[in-house]
Protein backbone atom coordinates (compact mmCIF):
# COMPACT_ATOMS: atom_id res chain seq x y z
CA UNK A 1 7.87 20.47 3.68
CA UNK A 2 7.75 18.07 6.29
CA UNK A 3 6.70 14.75 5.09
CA UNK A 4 5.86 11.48 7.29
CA UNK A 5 7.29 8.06 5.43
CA UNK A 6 5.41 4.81 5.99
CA UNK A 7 7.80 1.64 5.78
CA UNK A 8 5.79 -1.15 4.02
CA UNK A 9 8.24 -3.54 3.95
CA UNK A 10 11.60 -4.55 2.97
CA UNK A 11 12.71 -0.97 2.44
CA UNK A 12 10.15 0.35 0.84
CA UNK A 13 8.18 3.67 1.88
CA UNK A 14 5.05 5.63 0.60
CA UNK A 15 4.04 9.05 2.09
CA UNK A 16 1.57 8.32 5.16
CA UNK A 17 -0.64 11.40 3.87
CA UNK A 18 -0.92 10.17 0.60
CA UNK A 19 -2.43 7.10 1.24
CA UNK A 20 -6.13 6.26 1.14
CA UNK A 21 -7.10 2.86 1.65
CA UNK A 22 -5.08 -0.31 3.15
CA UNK A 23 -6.66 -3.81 2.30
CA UNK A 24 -6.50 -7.11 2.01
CA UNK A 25 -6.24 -8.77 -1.50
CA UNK A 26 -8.39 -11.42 -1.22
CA UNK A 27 -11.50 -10.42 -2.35
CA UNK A 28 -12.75 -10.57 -5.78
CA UNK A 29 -13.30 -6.60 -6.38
CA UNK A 30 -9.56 -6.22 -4.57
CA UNK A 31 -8.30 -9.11 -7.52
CA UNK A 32 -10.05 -6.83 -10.27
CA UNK A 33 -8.65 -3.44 -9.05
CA UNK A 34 -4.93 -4.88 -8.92
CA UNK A 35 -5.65 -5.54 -12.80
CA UNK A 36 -6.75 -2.66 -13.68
CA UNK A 37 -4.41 -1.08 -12.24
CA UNK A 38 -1.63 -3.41 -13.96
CA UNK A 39 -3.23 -3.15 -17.69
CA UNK A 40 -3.14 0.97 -16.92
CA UNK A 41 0.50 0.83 -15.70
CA UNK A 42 -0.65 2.40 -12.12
CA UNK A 43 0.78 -0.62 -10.47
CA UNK A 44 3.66 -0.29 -8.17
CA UNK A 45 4.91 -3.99 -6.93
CA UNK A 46 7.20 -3.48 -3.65
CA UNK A 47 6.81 -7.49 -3.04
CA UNK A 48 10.51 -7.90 -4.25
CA UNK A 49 9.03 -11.38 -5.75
CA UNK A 50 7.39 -12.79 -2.50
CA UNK A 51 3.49 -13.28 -1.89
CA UNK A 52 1.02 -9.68 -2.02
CA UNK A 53 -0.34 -9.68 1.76
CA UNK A 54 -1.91 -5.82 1.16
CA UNK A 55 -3.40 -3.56 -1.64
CA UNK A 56 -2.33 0.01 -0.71
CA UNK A 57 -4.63 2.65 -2.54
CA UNK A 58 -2.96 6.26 -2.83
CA UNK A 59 -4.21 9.45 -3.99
CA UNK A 60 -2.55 9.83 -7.19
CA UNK A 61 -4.43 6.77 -7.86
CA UNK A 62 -1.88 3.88 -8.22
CA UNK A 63 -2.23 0.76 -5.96
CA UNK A 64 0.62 -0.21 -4.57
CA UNK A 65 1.39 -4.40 -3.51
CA UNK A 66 3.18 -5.10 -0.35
CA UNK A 67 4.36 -8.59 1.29
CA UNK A 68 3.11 -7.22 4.61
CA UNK A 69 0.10 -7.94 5.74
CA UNK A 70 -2.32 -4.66 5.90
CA UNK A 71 -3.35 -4.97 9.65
CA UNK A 72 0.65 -4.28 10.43
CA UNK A 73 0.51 -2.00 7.75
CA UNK A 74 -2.57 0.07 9.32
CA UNK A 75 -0.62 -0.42 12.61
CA UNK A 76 2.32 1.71 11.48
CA UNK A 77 0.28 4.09 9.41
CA UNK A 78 -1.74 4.61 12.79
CA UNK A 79 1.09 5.42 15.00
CA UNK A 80 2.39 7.02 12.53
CA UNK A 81 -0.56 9.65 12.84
CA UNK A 82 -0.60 9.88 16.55
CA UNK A 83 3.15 11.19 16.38
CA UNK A 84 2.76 13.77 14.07
């Protein structure tokens, strides 16, 4: 089982396939989700204390904050893709 790791920053990783959306966090409905998600313990922080520049939305349906912003993000996840 051959799985494809996507580095979102400071040593952290998610599994590329896994992953559903990658967005900014500025908009209102991205503000509310990151709640919701905090109040149903489905929040994974991987900030390590500094500034949320992305929202990452898995599959299993936890969000995930990183201090990268989500176009690099998307740029990784997409060449990612193309080498598998």
């Amino acid at each position: 089982m051959d799985q494809n790791l996507l580095n979102i920053g400071f040593g952290n990783t998610v599994v590329a396939e896994r992953v559903v959306a990658i967005v900014s966090p500025n908009s209102a409905p991205m503000k509310r989700l990151k709640d919701e998600a905090k109040d149903e313990k489905r929040l994974v922080d991987a900030t390590h204390g500094r500034r949320t520049r992305s929202i990452i939305i898995m599959d299993s349906n936890h969000i995930v904050l990183s201090a990268i912003q989500a176009e690099t993000i998307s740029q990784r996840y997409t060449a990612l893709k193309g080498s598998a």
